[in-house]
Structure formats: C-alpha cells, structure tokens
Protein backbone atom coordinates (compact mmCIF):
# COMPACT_ATOMS: atom_id res chain seq x y z
CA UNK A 1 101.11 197.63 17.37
CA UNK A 2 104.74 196.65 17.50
CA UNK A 3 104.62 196.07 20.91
CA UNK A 4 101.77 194.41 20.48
CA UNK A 5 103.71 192.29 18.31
CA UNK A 6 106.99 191.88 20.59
CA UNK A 7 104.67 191.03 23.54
CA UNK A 8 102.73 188.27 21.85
CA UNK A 9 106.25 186.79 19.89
CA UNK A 10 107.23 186.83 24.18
CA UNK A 11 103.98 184.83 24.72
CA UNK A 12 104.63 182.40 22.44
CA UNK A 13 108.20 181.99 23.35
CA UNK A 14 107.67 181.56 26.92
CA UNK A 15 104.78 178.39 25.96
CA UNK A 16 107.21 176.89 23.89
CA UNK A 17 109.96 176.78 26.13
CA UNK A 18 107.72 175.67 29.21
CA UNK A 19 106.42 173.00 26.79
CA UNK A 20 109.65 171.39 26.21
CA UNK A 21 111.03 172.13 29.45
CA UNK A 22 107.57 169.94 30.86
CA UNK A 23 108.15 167.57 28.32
CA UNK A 24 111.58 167.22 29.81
CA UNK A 25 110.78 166.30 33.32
CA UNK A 26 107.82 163.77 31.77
CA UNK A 27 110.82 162.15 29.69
CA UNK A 28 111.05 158.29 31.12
CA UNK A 29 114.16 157.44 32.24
CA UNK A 30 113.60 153.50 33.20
CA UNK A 31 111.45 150.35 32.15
CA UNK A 32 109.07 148.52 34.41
CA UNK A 33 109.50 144.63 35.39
CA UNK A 34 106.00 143.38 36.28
CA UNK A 35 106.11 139.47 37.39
CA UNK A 36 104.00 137.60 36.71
CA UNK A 37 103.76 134.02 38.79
CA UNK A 38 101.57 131.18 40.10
CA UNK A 39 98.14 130.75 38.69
CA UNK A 40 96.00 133.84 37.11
CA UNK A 41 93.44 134.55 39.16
CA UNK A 42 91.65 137.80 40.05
CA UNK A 43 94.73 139.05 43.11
CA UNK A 44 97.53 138.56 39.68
CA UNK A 45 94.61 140.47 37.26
CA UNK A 46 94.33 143.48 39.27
CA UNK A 47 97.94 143.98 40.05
CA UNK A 48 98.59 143.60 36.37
CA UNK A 49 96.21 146.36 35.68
CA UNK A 50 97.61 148.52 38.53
CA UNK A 51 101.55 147.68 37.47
CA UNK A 52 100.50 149.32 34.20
CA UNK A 53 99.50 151.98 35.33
CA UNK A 54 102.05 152.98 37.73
CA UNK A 55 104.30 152.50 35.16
CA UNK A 56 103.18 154.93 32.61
CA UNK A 57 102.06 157.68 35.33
CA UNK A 58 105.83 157.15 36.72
CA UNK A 59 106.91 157.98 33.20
CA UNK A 60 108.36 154.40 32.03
CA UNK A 61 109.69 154.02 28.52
CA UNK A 62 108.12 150.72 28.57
CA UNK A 63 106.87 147.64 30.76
CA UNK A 64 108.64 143.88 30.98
CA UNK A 65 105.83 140.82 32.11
CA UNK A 66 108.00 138.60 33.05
CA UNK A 67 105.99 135.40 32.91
CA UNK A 68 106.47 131.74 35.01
CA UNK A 69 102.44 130.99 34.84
CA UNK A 70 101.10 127.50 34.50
CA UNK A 71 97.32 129.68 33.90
CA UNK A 72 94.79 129.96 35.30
CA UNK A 73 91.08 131.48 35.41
CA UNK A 74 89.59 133.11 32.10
CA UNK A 75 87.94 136.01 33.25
CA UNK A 76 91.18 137.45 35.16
CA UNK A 77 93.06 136.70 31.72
CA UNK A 78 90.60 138.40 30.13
CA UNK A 79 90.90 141.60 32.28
CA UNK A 80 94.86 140.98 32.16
CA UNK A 81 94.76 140.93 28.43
CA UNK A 82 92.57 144.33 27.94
CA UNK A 83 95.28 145.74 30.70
CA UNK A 84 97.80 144.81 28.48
CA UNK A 85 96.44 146.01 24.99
CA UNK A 86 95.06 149.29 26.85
CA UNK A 87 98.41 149.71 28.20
CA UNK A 88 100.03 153.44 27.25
CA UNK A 89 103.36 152.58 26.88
CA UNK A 90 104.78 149.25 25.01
CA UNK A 91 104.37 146.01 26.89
CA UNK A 92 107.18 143.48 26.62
CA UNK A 93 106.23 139.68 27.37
CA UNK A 94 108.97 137.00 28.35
CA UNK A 95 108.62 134.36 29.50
CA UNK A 96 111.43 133.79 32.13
CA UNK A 97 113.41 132.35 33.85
CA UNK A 98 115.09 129.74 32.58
CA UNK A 99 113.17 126.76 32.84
CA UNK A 100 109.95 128.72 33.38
CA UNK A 101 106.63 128.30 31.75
CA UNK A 102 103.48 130.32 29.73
CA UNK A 103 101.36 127.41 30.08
CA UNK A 104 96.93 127.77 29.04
CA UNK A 105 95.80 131.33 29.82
CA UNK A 106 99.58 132.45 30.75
CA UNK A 107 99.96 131.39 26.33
CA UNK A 108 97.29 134.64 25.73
CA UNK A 109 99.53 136.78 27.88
CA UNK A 110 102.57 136.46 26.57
CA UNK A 111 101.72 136.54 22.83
CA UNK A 112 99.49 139.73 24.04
CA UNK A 113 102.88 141.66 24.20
CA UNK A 114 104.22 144.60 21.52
CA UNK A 115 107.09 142.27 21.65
CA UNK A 116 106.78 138.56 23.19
CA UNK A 117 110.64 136.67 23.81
CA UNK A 118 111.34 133.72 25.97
CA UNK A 119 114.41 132.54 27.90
CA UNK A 120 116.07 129.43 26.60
CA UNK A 121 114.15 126.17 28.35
CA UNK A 122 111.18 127.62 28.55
CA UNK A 123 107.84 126.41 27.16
CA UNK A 124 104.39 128.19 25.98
CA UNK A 125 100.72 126.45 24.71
CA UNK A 126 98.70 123.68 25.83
CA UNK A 127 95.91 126.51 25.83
CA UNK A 128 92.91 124.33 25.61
CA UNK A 129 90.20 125.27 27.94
CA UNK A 130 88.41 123.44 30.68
CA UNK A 131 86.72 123.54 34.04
CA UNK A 132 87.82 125.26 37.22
CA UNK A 133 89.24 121.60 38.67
CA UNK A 134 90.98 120.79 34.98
CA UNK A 135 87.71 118.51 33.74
CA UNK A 136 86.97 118.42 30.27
CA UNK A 137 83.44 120.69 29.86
CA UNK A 138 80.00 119.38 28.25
CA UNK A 139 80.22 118.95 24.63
CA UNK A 140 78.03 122.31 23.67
CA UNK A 141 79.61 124.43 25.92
CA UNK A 142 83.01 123.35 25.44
CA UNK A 143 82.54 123.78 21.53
CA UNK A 144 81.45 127.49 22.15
CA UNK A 145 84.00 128.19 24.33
CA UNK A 146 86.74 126.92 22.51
CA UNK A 147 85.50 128.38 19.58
CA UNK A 148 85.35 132.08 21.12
CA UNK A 149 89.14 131.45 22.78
CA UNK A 150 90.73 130.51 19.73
CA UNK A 151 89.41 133.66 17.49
CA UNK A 152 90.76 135.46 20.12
CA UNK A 153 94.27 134.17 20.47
CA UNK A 154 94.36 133.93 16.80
CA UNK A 155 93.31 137.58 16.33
CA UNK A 156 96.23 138.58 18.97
CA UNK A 157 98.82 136.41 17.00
CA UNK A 158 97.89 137.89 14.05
CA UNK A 159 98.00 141.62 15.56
CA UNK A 160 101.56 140.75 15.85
CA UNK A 161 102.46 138.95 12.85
CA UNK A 162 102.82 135.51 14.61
CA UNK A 163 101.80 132.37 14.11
CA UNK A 164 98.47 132.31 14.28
CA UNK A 165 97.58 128.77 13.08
CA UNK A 166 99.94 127.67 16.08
CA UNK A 167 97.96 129.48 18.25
CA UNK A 168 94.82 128.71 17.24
CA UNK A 169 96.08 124.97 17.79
CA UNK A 170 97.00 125.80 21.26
CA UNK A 171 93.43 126.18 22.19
CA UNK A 172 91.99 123.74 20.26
CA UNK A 173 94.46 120.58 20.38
CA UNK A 174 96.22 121.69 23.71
CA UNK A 175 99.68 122.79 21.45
CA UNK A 176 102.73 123.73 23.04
CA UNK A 177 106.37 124.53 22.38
CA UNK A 178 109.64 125.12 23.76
CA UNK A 179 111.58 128.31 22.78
CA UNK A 180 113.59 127.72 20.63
CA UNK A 181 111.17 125.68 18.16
CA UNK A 182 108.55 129.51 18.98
CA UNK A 183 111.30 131.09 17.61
CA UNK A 184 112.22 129.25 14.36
CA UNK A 185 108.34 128.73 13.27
CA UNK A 186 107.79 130.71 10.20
CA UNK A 187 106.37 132.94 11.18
CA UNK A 188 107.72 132.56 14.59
CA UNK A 189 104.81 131.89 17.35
CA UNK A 190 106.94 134.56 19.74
CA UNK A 191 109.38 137.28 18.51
CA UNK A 192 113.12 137.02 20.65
CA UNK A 193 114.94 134.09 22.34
CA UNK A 194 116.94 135.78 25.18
CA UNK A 195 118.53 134.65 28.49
CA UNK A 196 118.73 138.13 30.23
CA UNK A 197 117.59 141.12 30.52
CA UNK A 198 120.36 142.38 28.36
CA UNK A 199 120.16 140.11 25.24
CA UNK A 200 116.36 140.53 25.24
CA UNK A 201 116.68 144.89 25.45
CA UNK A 202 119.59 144.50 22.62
CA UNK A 203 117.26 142.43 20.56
CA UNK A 204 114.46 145.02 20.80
CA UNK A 205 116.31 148.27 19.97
CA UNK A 206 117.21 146.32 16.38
CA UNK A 207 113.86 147.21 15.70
CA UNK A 208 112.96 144.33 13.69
CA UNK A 209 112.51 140.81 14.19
CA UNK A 210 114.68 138.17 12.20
CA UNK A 211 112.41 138.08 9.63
CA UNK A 212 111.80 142.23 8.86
CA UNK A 213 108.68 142.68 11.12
CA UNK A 214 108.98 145.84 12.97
CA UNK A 215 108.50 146.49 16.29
CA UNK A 216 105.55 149.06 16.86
CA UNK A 217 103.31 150.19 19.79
CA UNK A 218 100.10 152.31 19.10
CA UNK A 219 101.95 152.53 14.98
CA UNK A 220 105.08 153.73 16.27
CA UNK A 221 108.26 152.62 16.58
CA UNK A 222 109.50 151.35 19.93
CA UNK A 223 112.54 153.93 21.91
CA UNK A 224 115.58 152.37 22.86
CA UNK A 225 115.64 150.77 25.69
CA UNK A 226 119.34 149.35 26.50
CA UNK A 227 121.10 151.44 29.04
CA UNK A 228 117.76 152.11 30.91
CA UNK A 229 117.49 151.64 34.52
CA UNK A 230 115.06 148.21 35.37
CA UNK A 231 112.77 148.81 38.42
CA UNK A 232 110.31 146.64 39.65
CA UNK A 233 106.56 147.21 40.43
CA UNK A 234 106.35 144.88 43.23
CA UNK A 235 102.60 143.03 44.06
CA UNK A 236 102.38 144.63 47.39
CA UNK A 237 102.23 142.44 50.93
CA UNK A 238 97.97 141.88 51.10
CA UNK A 239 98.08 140.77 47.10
CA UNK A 240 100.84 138.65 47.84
CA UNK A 241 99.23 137.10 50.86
CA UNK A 242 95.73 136.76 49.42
CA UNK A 243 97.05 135.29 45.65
CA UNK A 244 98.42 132.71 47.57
CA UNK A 245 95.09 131.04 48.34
CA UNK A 246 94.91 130.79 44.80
CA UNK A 247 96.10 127.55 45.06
CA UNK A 248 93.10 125.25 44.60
CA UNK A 249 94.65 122.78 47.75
CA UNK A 250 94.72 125.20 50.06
CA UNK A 251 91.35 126.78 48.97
CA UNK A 252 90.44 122.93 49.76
CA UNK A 253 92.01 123.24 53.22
CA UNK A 254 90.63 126.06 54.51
CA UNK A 255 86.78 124.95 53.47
CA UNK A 256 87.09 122.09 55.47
CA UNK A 257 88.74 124.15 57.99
CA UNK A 258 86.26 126.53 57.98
CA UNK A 259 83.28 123.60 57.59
CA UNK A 260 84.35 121.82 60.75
CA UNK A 261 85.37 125.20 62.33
CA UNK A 262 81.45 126.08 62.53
CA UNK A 263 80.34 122.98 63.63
CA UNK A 264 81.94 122.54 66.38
CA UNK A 265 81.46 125.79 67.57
CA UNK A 266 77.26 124.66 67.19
CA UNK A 267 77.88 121.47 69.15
CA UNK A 268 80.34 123.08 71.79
CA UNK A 269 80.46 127.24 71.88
CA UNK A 270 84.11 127.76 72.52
CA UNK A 271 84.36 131.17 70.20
CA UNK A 272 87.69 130.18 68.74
CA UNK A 273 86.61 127.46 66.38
CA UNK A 274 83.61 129.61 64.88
CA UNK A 275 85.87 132.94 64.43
CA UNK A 276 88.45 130.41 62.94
CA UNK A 277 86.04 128.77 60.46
CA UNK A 278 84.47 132.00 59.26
CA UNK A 279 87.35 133.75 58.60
CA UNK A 280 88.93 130.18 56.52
CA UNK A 281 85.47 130.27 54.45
CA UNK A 282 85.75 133.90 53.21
CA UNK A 283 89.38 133.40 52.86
CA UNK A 284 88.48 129.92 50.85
CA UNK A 285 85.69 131.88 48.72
CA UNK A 286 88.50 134.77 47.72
CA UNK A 287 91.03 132.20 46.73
CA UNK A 288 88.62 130.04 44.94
CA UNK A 289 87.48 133.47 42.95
CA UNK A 290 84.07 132.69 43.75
CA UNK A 291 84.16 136.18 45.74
CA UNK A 292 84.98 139.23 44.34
CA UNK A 293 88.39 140.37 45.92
CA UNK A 294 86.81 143.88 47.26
CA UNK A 295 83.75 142.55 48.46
CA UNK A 296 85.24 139.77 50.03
CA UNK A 297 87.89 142.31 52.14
CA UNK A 298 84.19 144.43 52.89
CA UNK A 299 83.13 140.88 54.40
CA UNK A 300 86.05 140.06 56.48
CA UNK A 301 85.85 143.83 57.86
CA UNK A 302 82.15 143.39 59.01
CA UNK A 303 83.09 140.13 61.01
CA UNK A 304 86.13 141.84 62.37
CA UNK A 305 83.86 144.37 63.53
CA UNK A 306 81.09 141.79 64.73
CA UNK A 307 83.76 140.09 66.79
CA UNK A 308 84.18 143.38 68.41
CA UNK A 309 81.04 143.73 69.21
CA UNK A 310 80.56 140.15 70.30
CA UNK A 311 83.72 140.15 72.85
CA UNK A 312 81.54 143.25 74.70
CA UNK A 313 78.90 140.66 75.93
CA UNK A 314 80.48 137.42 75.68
CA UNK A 315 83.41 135.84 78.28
CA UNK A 316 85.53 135.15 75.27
CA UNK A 317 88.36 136.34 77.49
CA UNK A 318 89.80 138.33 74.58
CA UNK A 319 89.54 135.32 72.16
CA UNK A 320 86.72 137.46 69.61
CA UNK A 321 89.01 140.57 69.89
CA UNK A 322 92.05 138.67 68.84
CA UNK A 323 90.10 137.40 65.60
CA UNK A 324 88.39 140.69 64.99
CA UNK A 325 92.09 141.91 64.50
CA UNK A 326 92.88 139.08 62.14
CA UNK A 327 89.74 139.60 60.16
CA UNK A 328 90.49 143.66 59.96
CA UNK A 329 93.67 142.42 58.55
CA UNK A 330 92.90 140.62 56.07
CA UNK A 331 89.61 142.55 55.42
CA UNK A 332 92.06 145.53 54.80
CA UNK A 333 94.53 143.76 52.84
CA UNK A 334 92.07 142.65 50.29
CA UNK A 335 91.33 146.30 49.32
CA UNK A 336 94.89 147.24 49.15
CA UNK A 337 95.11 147.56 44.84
CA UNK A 338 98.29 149.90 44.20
CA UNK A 339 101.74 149.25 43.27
CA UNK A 340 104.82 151.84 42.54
CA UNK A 341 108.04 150.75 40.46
CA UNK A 342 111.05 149.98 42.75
CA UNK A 343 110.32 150.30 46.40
CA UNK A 344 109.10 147.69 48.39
CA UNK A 345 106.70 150.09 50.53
CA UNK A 346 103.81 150.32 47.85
CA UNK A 347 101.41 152.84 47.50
CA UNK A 348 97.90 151.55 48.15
CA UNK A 349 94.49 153.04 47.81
CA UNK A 350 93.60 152.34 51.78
CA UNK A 351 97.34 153.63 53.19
CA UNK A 352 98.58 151.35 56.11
CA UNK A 353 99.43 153.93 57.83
CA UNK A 354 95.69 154.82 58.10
CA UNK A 355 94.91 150.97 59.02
CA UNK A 356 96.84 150.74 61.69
CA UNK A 357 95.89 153.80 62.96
CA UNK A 358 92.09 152.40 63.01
CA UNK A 359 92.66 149.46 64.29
CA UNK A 360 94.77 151.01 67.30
CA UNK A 361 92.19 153.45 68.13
CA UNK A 362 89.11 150.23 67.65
CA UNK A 363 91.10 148.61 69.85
CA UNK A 364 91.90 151.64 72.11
CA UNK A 365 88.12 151.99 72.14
CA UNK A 366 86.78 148.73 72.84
CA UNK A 367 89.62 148.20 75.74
CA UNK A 368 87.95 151.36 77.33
CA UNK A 369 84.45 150.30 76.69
CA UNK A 370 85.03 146.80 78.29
CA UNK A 371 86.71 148.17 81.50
CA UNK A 372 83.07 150.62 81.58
CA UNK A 373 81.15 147.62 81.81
CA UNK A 374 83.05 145.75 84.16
CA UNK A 375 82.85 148.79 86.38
CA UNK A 376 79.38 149.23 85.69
CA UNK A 377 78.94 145.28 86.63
CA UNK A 378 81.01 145.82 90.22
CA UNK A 379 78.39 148.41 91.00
CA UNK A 380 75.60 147.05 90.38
CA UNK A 381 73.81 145.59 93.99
CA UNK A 382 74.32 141.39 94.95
CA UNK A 383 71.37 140.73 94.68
CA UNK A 384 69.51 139.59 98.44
CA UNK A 385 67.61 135.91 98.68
CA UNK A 386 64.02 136.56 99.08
CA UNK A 387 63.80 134.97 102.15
CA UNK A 388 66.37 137.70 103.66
CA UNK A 389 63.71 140.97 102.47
CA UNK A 390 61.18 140.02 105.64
CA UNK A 391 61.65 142.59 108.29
CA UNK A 392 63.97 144.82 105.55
CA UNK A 393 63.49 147.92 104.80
CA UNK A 394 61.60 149.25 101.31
CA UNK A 395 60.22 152.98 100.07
CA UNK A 396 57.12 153.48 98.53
CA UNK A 397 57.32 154.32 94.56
CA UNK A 398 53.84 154.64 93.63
CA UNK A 399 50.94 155.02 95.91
CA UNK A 400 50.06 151.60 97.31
CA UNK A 401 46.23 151.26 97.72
CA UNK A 402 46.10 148.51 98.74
CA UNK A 403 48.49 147.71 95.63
CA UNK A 404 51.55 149.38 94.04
CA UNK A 405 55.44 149.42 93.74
CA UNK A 406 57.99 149.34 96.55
CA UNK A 407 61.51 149.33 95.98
CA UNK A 408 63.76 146.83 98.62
CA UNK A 409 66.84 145.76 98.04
CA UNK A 410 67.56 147.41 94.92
CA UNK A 411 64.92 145.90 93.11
CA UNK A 412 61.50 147.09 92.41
CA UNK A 413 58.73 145.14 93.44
CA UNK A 414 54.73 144.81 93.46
CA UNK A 415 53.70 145.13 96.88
CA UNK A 416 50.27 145.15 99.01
CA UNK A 417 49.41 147.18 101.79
CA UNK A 418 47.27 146.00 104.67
CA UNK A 419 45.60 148.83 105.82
CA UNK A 420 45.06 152.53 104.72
CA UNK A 421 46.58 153.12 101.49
CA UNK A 422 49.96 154.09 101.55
CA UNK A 423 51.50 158.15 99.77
CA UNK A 424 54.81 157.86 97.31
CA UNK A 425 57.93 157.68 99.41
CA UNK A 426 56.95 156.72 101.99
CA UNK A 427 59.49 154.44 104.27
CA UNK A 428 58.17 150.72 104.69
CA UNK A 429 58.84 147.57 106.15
CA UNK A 430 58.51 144.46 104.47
CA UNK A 431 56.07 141.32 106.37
CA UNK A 432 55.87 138.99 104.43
CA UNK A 433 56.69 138.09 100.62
CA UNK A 434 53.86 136.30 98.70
CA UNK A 435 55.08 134.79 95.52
CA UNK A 436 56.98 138.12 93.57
CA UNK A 437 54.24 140.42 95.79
CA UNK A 438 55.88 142.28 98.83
CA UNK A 439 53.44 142.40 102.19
CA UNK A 440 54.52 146.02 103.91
CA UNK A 441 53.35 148.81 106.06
CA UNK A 442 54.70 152.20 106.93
CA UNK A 443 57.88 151.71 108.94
CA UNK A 444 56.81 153.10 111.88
CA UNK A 445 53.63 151.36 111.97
CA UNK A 446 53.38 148.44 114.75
CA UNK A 447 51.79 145.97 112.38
CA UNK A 448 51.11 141.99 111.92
CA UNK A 449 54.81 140.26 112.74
CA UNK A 450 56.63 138.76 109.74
CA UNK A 451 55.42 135.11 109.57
CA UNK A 452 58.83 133.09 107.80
CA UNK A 453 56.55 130.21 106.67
CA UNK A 454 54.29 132.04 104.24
CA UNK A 455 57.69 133.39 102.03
CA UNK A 456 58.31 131.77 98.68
CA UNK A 457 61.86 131.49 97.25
CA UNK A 458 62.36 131.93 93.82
C-alpha cells in the first residue's frame, strides 16, 4: 500500500512538472503586427482571419491591426469583425501612421479592438453606408441598413466603454474625428493617442485608460506587453497581388480589357486577345468581389488548363501555353490563404513549392505531347491527287463483288470490279476513278486500259 502510495505521489509529480514545463514552451514571447491597408474587401478579410490565427497558434501575447483603411465592402467587414471578436488572444487596433485614416467600415474595425489607439493626425468615422460605387441607396433599404449598422457599431462601442452615441452618429450622419478630439470625448470614442509602437505598448501595460476603464480580453486583464519582440504576419505575394484589383478603376480597366479582348478575338481569331480578355474578366469579377476569391482561383485554373488543351490542336505557336501559365498563376495564387508572423516566405495552404512543381511537370507534359503529334503528323502519307491513282497500285480489303473496299495510296476507298468478283488481299490495279469509286482488277489481269478522261478530281 505504501508503495502504492509513493508510486502514485511519483505519478502525480511527474504530470505536474510536464504541465508546467509544456506550459513553458507555449509561453508567448512576441506580439503580432497585422496591417491593415487599401480598401476592405474579401483578399484583406481572409488574411485578417488567417493573421489571427497564426498568431495565437505561434503563441503571441497579443495582436496589433494597424489600420490606414479608407473602407470598404460590408460583408468582408463583417467577417473581419467576427475574426476580431473570435480572436484568442487580445486584439489591439491603431490606427497608424501618422496621417493615416479608419475611414466607413475601417471605423467598425478599429473600435472592434480590446484596446483601440490612434497616431497623432489621424482620423476615424464618416461610417455611413452606401452602394458599391459610393451612391446613396433607395430610401427603404437604406433605412434598414443603416438601422442594422448602427446597433452594431453602437453595441461594439459600448462593449468597450466608448462612445457609443459618437458612433452611432458615424453611421447615421457620416461623423468623423481626428485623434486627438477621439481621445478627449467623454467617454473617449477610442482608448490611447500614441505615435509609436512604444508609447502605445507603455500606455497599455497601465492597465487602465485615463478615465479608470480597465483593459480586459475574454474578463481578464491584458499581460504586459513592453519589452516584447514585434513580428509581422505579412499578407503573402498572391493576396497582395489579387487585393490590388480591389481598386474599383482598375476592376474598370480590366472589364473593358477583357470586353474588347473577346471581341476581337470573334471578329479576328488571333488567340492572344481572347486568352487576354478572359483572364482580365475573372480577374475584374475577383477584384470587384462579385466572385468568391476560391472559386474564382478554381476558374482561372480550368482556363489555364483549357489553354493547354487548346495549344494541342490549334497553331497558336505557343501563344495558349504562355496564358495557360499565367492563368495557373493566378488561379493558384487565389487559393493561397496562410500567413506566419515574421518571415516573408509564408506558409500557404497550396505550398509553392508544390505549384511550381505542377506546373513544370504540365508543362514538361504537354511539350512531350506536342512533339508526339508533330511526329505523328510527319508520318502520316501526302496525300496523292486523284488523277495520279490510275494505273497505281491498290490491295483488296473486303471481297469486291462486283463492289467493296480497296486500299491505294494510303487511303481506303469504295471500289468496283469488272469481272469475277475479287478474294480479300488480293493485289489490284486501279483503271479508272469514278467520282470517290475506284475501277480495278487483279494486278496481273490484262484488263480494259485506264481511260484519263473519265477521272474526276476532287
């Protein structure tokens, strides 16, 4: 029994210390910096969302959105904002740098945060909401809108113990505010006014705003966070390239690229200006967020590997092939979702490595099958004017009584005997052709002669 005893006091011992010990290599040891720029679309939403989560499953004390957004579309602020309050570890909003901006759905955002601060000269509201080209909306559906955005904002000011009547102004009279006035509100519409990094950390390990409120994530009290390492969760190469369509002018562009692109490959086939136009339409669609960003990489993948196809039986002289490429580029890039705090290579859900790979051995593949054809093509028999088959040799393929096949000059043909009928195999000679019908006998047979005049040319 007392061994029992000493083994199970061992047990217990041994889970304790491998507890802490675990616990110990899970401690964070640096803060995320997430940036947030340009308009808010869907490429911005899901890098939020993946930052995140990086973050906390690389064991950061805490995430830093550093904001310069003028806004943007509502359902990628939407899925930005459930990122946010979802988020495992306290989220930190500024709005940064100097001079920057947290303008309509960027104003959500920022006073989303566990602790929202802004750099000197910088700006936050006009939050009203309107159509995808800035128009004001119909009366009814303007009213319901607005009345669903500004419960929300209010409800995320009040989480927070900010202003909420500021915010709920924001949405519904277009309110905004430079820093220092969010600051000195009562209550204050954001929490901190800080220049760097350093004054805004300081300010958050105080624990409490200027006025008492506390800074809490999840109920608790936030760790302290000066001294920690910063390392950024970069938005990897294909997000960066694709959130740049986001801008609505170059969405513009590249429909009427793509638009004139496809017609003139209808009125004059040319295979550049159609590859070029379809690949500037999807591209337009994604950027205009009219296509979802993974179904729209799954669309420029199919025509990359339609252009492959199309090169095999085309004279594009390489031309499809070259835009296949492109569109396996892009196609790929779109489904590339991952990020990883401070490197620049970022881990991605479809590795590049494996891309590349693919796209080597397509090409590889379609190189190979192209030279097979052309090879196949070189073999294959010039074909012999019709008038030239009188007097040539033909065999027999079926029996021929009087009618059957003959094959001459590396065609087959119908053909007529004039005589007794004729076995399979048989060697003939051709007399005369009649239409697409061959006129033979056995070769060694001394026959009618070939008579020129009756021949027709195709």
């Amino acid at each position: 029994m007392v061994a029992l005893r000493r083994v199970a006091a061992l047990l217990a011992l041994s889970t304790g210390l491998l507890s802490l010990a675990t616990h110990a290599a899970g401690a964070g040891d640096h803060i995320a910096r997430i940036r947030l720029t340009g308009v808010i679309d869907q490429v911005n939403a899901a890098y939020i969302g993946e930052a995140l989560k990086s973050a906390a499953d690389n064991h950061a004390v805490a995430a830093i959105i550093q904001i310069d957004s003028p806004g943007g579309e509502l359902t990628s602020m939407d899925n930005m904002l459930q990122a946010i309050l979802a988020s495992p570890i306290p989220v930190i909003t500024w709005v940064a740098p100097e001079g920057a901006g947290a303008g309509s759905a960027a104003t959500f955002i920022t006073l989303a945060g566990d602790v929202a601060a802004m750099a000197p000269s910088t700006s936050i509201g006009a939050a009203a909401v309107v159509g995808s080209g800035g128009e004001d909306l119909p009366t009814t559906e303007a009213t319901k809108v607005t009345n669903f955005y500004a419960s929300k904002i209010r409800q995320l000011a009040t989480t927070h113990d900010r202003n909420a009547d500021w915010a709920e102004s924001a949405v519904r009279k277009a309110a905004s505010l430079g820093a220092a006035e969010a600051v000195d509100m009562k209550p204050p519409v954001v929490d901190i006014l800080a220049s760097t990094e350093t004054e805004l950390l300081a300010a958050v390990d105080k624990g409490t705003r200027a006025d008492g409120h506390a800074y809490t994530h999840d109920g608790q009290p936030l760790p302290k966070l000066s001294g920690l390492a910063i390392s950024d969760a970069n938005m990897n190469p294909g997000q960066g390239l694709l959130h740049l369509l986001s801008d609505p002018n170059l969405a513009f562009i590249l429909f009427t690229i793509g638009f004139y692109g496809i017609l003139a490959e209808l009125f004059h086939p040319n295979y550049v200006s159609g590859t070029l136009g379809a690949i500037a339409i999807v591209l337009a669609f994604i950027g205009s967020n009219s296509l979802p960003l993974n179904l729209g990489g799954l669309i420029l993948i199919v025509i990359g590997i339609g252009l492959f196809v199309l090169d095999l039986h085309l004279p594009s002289h390489g031309l499809l092939t070259l835009g296949g490429v492109v569109c396996f580029i892009l196609g790929a890039s779109a489904l590339w979702t991952g990020v990883a705090p401070g490197v620049e290579s970022i881990q991605v859900q479809v590795s590049p490595f494996l891309i590349g790979l693919i796209l080597a051995l397509t090409l590889l593949y379609f190189y190979g099958l192209i030279r097979a054809l052309m090879r196949m093509r070189s073999q294959v028999a010039i074909p012999v004017p019709i008038r030239g088959l009188v007097g040539a040799n033909a065999v027999a393929q079926t029996i021929i009584a009087p009618t059957g096949i003959a094959y001459a000059a590396g065609e087959t043909w119908s053909a007529r005997s004039q005589g007794e009928p004729i076995a399979q195999g048989t060697p003939l000679r051709v007399l005369q052709v009649k239409g697409l019908e061959l006129l033979v006998e056995p070769a060694g047979a001394a026959g009618l002669p070939a008579i020129q005049g009756d021949t027709n040319v195709r």
